[in-house]
Protein backbone atom coordinates (compact mmCIF):
# COMPACT_ATOMS: atom_id res chain seq x y z
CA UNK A 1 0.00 0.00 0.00
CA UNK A 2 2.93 2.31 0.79
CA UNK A 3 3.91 2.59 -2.87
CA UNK A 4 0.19 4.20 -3.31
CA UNK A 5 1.31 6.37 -0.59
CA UNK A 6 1.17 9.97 -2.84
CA UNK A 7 -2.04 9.48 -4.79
CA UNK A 8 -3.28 8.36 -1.63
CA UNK A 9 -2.20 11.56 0.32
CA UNK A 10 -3.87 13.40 -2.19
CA UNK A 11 -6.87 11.66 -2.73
CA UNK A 12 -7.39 12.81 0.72
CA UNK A 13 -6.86 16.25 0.67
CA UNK A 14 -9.27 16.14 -1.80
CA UNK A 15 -11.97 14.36 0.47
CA UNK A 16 -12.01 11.52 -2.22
CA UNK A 17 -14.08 8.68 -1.01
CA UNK A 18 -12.22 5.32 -2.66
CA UNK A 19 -11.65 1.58 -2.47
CA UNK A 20 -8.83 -0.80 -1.43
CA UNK A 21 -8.80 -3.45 -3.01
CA UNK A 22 -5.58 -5.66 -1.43
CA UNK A 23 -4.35 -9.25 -1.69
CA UNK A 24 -4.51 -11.22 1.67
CA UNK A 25 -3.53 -14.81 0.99
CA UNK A 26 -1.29 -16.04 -2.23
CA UNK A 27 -1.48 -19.45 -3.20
CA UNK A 28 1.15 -21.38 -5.42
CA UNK A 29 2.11 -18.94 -8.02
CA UNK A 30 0.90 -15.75 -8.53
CA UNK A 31 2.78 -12.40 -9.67
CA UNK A 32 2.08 -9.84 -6.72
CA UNK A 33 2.82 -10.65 -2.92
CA UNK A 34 0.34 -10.63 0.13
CA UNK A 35 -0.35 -6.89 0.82
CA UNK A 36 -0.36 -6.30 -2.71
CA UNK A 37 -2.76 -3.24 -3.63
CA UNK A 38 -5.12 -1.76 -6.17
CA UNK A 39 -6.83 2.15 -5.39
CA UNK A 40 -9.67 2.71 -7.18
CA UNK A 41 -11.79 6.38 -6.69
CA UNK A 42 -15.37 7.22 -7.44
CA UNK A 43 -14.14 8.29 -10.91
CA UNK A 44 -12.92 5.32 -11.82
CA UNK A 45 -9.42 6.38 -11.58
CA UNK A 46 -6.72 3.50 -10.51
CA UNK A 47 -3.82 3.13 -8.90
CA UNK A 48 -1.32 0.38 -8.44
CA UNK A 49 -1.65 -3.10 -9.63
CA UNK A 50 -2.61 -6.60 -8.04
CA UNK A 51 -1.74 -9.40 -10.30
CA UNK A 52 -0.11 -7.79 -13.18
CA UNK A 53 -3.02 -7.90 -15.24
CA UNK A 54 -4.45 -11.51 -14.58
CA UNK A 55 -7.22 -10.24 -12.20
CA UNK A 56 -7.87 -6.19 -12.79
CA UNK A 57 -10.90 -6.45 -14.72
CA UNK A 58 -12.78 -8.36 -12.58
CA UNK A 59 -11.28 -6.21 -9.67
CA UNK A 60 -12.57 -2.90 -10.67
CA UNK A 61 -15.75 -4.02 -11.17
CA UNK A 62 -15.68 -5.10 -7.59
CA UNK A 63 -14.26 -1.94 -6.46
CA UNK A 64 -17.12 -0.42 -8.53
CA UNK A 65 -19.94 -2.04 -6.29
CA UNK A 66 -18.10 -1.46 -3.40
CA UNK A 67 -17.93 2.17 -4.14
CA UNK A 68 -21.71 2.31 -4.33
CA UNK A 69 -22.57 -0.50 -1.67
CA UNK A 70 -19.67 0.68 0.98
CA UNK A 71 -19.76 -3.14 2.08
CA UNK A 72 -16.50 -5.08 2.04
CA UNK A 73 -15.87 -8.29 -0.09
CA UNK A 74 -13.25 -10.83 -0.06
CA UNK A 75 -13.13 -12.73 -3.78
CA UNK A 76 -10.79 -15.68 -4.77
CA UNK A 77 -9.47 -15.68 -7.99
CA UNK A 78 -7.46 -19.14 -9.26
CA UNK A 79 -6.93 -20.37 -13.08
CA UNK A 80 -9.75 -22.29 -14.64
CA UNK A 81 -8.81 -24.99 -16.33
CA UNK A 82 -11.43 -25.22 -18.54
CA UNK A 83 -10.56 -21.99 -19.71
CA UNK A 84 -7.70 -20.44 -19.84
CA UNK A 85 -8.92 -17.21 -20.94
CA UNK A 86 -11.61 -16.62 -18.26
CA UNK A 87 -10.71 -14.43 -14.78
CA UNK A 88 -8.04 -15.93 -13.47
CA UNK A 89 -4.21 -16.93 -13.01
CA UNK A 90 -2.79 -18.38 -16.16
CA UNK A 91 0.07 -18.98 -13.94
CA UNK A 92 -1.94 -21.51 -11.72
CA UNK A 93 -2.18 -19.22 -8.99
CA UNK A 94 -5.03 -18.25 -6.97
CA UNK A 95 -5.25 -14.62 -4.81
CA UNK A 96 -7.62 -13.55 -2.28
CA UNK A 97 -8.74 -10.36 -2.81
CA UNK A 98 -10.27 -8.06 0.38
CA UNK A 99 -11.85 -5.18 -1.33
CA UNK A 100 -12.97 -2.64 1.28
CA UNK A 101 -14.22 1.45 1.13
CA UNK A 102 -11.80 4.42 2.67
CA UNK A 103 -13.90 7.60 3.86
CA UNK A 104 -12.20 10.68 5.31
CA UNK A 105 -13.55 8.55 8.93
CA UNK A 106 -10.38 6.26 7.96
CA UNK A 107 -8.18 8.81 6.64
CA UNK A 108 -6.23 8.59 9.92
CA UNK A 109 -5.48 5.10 10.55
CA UNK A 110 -4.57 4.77 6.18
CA UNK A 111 -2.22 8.08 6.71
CA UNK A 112 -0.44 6.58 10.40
CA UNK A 113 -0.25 3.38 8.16
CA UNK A 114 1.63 5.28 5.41
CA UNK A 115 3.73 7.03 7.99
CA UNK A 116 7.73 5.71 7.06
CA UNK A 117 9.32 7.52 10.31
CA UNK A 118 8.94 3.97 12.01
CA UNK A 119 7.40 0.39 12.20
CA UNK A 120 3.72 -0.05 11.69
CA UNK A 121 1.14 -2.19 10.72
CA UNK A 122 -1.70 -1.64 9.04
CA UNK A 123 -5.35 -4.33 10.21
CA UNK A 124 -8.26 -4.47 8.38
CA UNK A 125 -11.10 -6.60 9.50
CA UNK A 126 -11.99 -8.65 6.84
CA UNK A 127 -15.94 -8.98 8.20
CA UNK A 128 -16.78 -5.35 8.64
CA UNK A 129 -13.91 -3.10 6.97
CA UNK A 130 -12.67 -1.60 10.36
CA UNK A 131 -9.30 -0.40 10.10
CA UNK A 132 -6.75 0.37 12.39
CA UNK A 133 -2.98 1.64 12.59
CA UNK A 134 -0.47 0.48 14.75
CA UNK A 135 2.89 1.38 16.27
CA UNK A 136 4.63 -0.47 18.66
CA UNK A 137 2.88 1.89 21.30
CA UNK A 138 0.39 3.82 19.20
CA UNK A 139 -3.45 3.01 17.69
CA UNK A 140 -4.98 5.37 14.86
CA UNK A 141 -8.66 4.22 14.01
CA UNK A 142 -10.99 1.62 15.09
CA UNK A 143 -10.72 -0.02 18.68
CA UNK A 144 -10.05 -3.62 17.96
CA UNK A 145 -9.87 -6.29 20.28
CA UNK A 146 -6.92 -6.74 22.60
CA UNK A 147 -6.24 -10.02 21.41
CA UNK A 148 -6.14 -8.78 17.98
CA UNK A 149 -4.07 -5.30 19.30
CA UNK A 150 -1.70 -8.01 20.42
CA UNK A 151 -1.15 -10.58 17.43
CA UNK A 152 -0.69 -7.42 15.24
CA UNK A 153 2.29 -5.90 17.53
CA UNK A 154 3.54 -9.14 18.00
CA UNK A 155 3.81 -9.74 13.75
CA UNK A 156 4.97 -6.02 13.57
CA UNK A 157 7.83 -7.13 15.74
CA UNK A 158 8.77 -9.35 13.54
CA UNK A 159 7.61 -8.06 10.03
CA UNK A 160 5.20 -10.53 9.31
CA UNK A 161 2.40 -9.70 7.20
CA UNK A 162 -1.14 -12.29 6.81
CA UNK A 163 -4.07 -13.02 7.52
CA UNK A 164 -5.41 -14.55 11.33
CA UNK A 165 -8.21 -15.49 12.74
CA UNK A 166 -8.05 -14.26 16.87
CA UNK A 167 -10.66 -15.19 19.55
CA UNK A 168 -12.76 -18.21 19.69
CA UNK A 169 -16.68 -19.05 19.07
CA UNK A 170 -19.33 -15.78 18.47
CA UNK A 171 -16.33 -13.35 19.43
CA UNK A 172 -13.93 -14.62 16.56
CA UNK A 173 -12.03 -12.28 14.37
CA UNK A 174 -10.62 -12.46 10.97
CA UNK A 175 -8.16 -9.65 10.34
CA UNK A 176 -5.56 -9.18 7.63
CA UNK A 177 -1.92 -7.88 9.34
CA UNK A 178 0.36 -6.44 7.02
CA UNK A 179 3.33 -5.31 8.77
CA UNK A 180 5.50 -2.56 7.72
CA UNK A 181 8.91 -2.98 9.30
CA UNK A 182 12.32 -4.64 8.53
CA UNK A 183 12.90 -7.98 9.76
CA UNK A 184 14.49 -7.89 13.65
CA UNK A 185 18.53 -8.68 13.14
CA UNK A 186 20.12 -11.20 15.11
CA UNK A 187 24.04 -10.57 15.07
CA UNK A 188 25.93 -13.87 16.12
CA UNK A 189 29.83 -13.48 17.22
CA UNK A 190 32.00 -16.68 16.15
CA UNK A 191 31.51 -19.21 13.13
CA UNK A 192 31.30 -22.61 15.24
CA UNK A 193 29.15 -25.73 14.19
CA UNK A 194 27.09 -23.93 16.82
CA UNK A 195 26.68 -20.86 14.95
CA UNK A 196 25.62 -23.42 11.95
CA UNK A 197 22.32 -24.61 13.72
CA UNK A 198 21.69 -21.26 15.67
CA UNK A 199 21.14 -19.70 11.98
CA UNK A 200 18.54 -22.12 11.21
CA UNK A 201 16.71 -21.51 14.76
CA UNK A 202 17.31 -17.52 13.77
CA UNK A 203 15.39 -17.85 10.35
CA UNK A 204 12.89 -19.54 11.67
CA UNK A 205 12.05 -17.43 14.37
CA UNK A 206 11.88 -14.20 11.94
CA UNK A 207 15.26 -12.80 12.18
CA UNK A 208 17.96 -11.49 10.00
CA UNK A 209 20.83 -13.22 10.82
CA UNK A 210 24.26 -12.06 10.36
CA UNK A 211 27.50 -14.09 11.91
CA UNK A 212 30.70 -11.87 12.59
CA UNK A 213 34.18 -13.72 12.53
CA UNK A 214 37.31 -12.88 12.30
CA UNK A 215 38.86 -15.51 11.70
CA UNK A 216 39.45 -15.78 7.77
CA UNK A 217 39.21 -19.47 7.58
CA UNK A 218 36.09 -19.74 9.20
CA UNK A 219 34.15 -16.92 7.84
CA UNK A 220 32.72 -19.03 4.91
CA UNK A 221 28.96 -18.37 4.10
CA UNK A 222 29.05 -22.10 2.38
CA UNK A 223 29.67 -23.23 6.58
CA UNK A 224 26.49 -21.46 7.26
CA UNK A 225 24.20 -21.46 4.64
CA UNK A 226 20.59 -19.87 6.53
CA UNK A 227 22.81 -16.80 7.34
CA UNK A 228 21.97 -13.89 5.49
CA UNK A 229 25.53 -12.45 5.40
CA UNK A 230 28.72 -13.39 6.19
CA UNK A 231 31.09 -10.61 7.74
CA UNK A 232 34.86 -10.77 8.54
CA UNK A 233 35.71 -8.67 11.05
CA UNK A 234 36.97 -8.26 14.28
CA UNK A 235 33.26 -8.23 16.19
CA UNK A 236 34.01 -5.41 18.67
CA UNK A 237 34.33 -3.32 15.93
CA UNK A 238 31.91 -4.92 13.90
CA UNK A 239 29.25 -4.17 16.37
CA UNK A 240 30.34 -0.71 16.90
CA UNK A 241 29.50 0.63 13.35
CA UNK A 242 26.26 -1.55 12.82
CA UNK A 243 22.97 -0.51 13.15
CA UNK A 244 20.98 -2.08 15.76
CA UNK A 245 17.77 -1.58 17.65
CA UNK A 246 15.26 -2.40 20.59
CA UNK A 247 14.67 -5.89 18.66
CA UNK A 248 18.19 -7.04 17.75
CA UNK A 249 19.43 -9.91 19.91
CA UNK A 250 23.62 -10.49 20.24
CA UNK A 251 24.75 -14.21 20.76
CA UNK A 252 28.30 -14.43 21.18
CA UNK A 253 29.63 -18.18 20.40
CA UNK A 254 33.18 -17.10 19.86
CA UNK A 255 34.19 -18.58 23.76
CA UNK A 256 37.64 -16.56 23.30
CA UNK A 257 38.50 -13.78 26.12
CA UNK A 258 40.25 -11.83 23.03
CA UNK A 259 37.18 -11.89 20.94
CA UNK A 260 34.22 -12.06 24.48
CA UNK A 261 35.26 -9.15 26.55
CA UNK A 262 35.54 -6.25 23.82
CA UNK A 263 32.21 -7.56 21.71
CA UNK A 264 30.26 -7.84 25.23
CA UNK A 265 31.21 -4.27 26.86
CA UNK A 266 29.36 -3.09 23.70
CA UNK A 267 26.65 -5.10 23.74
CA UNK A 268 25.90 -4.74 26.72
CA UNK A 269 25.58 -0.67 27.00
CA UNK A 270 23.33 -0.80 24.02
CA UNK A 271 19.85 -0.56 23.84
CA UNK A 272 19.15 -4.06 22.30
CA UNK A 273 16.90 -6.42 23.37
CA UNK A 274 19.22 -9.57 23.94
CA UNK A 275 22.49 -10.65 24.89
CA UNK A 276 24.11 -14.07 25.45
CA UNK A 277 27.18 -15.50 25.90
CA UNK A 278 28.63 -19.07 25.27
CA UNK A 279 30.85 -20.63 27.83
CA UNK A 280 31.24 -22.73 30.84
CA UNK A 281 29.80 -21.76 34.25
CA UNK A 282 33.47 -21.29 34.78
CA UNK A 283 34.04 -19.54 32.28
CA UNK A 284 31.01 -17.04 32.81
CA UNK A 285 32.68 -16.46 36.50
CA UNK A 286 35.82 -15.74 34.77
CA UNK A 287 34.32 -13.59 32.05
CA UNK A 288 32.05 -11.65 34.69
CA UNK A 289 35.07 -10.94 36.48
CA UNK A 290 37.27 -9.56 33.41
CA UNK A 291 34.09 -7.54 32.06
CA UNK A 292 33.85 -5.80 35.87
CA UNK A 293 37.32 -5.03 35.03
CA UNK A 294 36.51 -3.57 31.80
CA UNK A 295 34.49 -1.10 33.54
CA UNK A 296 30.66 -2.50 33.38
CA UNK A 297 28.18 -1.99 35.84
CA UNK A 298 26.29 -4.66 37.90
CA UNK A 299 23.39 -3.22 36.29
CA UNK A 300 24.69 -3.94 33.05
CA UNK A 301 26.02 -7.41 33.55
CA UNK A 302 22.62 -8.12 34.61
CA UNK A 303 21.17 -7.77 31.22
CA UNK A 304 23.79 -10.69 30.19
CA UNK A 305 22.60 -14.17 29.18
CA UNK A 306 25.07 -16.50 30.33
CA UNK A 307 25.70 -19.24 29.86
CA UNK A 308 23.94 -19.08 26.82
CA UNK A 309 19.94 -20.84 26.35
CA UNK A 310 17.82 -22.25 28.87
CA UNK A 311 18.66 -25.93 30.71
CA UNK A 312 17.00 -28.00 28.20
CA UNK A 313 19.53 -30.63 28.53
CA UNK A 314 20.73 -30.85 24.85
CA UNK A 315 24.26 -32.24 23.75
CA UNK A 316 23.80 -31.41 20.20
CA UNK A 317 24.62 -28.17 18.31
CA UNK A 318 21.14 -27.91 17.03
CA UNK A 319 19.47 -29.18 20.94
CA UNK A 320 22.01 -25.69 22.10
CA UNK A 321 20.30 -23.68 19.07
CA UNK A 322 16.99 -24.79 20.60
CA UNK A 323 18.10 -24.14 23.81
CA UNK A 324 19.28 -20.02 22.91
CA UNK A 325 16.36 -19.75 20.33
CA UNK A 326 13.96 -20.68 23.27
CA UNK A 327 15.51 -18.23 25.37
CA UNK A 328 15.37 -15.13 22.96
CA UNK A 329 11.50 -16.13 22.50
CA UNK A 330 10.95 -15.81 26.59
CA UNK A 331 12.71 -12.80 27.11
CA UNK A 332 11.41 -10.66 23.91
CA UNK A 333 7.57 -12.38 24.87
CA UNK A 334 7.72 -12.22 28.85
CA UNK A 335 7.79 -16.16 29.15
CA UNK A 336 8.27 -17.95 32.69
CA UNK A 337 10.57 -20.48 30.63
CA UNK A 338 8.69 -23.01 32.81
CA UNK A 339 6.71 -26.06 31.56
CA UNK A 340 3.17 -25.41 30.56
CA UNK A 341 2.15 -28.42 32.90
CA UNK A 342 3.30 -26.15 35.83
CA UNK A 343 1.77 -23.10 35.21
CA UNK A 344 -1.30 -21.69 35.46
CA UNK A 345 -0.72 -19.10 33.23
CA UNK A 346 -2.85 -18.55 29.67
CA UNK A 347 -0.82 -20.22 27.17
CA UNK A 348 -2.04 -17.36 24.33
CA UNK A 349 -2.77 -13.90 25.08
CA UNK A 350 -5.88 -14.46 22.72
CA UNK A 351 -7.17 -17.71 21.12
CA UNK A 352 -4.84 -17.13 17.69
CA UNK A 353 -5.01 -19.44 14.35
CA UNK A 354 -3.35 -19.22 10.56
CA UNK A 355 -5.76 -18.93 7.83
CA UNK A 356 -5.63 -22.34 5.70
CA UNK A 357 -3.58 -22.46 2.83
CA UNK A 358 -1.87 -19.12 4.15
CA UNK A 359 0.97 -17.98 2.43
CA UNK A 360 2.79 -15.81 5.11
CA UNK A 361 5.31 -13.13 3.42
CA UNK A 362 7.68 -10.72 5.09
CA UNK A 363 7.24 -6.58 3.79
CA UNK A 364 9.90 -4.34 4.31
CA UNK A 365 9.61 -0.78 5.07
């Protein structure tokens, strides 16, 4: 939508009432992404594109009605094999299509959305058309449930855009997320057969993994291939001149005092959300100790993760990965880290499921 973002803008200032007519789910192939979006004004005017042409036709009639009606529709469109020719995806696709109407009553919530000063995600309830902006601590539009308020921040914080279904029985919620923000980085110290698996467990929980080493014959992006880059550097200095914010997480796997103390007094007097450090309960006395030396604070040293992961009792490089990966998820989600047999807790903030057949994708600011 954030392409759209000038004729948009100006729509508005106009008082243009106009259509939305955006791709929620993406199944197979198809030639546009989830979040994906067509404009389409009371003149008939259009802007941006949903399929590259497969689908508009049928589209802008759609947006037509909807223009007139002002009640939202959601429309699949797949190939037909029994003609190629009719509405559809000759590529063997198939889109869903949530086509709702924007009045100058939603003009806030589509403008916060279109805001690029920070993270935000944009809901739209795919029942009634409600709309709703959110920051990580603001809300422009509609009140939405907190269980929805919730899932939403929690797939802004890591860039996910798609479609979910929040609450259970007569107070269930469809709502389409799509997230403007750039996937959280995780920055892992040391190329070890460690560092191997904790990529994997990185990826899969949403982040952008990069692994610093400075060690030339070890810094091989073939040794790790679910990094997304490979640096060679020294990782005190590394860390010094990369960006990071209040969702990047630091593991440091390099277990060497030369490479440990220097990388750590940085990490830990930034404003990141994670730090953890490989080693020996030994070693973590010994480290403590050097690092006090270095000049850190108790307060400080308290934000360090060490040793590294929660007691899971793993031997295996990829039972560790588990082990840190599970870690990261409790501190950035407020986890006990207990079993779920010994709590009493609510094991979701809100009754949560993934659309069938969803196609989740990642948007970047």
């Amino acid at each position: 939508m954030r392409e759209l973002a000038a004729h948009l803008l100006r729509w508005h200032a106009a008082n243009t009432v106009y259509v939305l007519a955006t791709v929620v789910r993406v199944t197979g192939s198809a030639p546009r992404p989830a979040g994906a979006t067509m404009a389409v004004d009371g003149s008939g005017n259009v802007r941006g594109s949903l399929s590259g042409g497969c689908v508009e036709g049928a589209v802008y009639e759609l947006c037509l009605e909807v223009l007139e009606s002002g009640e939202p529709v959601r429309r699949t469109f797949g190939y037909s094999d029994a003609d190629a020719f009719a509405v559809g995806l000759t590529c063997g696709g198939e889109l869903e299509i949530f086509v709702h109407r924007i009045t100058p009553a939603e003009y806030p919530a589509v403008e916060a959305a279109l805001d690029t000063s920070g993270p935000m995600t944009f809901v739209r309830d795919l029942a009634s058309g409600a709309v709703v902006a959110l920051g990580p601590e603001t809300a422009t539009g509609a009140d939405f449930d907190r269980a929805v308020v919730r899932q939403a921040r929690a797939m802004l914080d890591t860039g996910v855009t798609g479609v979910r279904v929040v609450g259970c029985a007569d107070r269930e919620r469809t709502v389409f997320v799509e997230s403007f923000a750039p996937a959280p980085r995780m920055l892992i110290f040391g190329a070890t057969d460690f560092t191997t698996a904790l990529c994997t467990v990185g990826r899969l929980l949403g982040y952008r993994v990069t692994v610093c080493e400075a060690r030339p014959a070890f810094a091989d992006h073939a040794r790790m291939p679910d990094a997304d880059e490979v640096v060679r550097d020294w990782p005190d200095r590394y860390l010094r001149r990369t960006p990071v914010d209040a969702r990047t997480v630091i593991c440091v796997l390099t277990h060497d005092p030369k490479f440990d103390i220097p990388v750590l007094t940085e990490a830990l007097r930034l404003p990141v959300a994670y730090v953890g450090a490989m080693g020996s309960r030994r070693a973590d006395r010994e480290r403590r100790t050097r690092l006090r030396a270095a000049g850190l604070t108790e307060a400080e040293l308290g934000r360090l993760h060490s040793p590294i992961g929660l007691e899971l009792g793993g031997q295996t490089p990829e039972e560790t990965a588990v082990a840190i990966g599970a870690e990261i998820v409790a501190a950035r989600r407020g986890g006990s880290a207990r079993p779920l047999s010994a709590t009493e807790r609510p094991i979701h903030p809100g009754e949560i499921r993934v659309a069938a057949g969803e196609v989740i994708g990642i948007r970047l600011r």
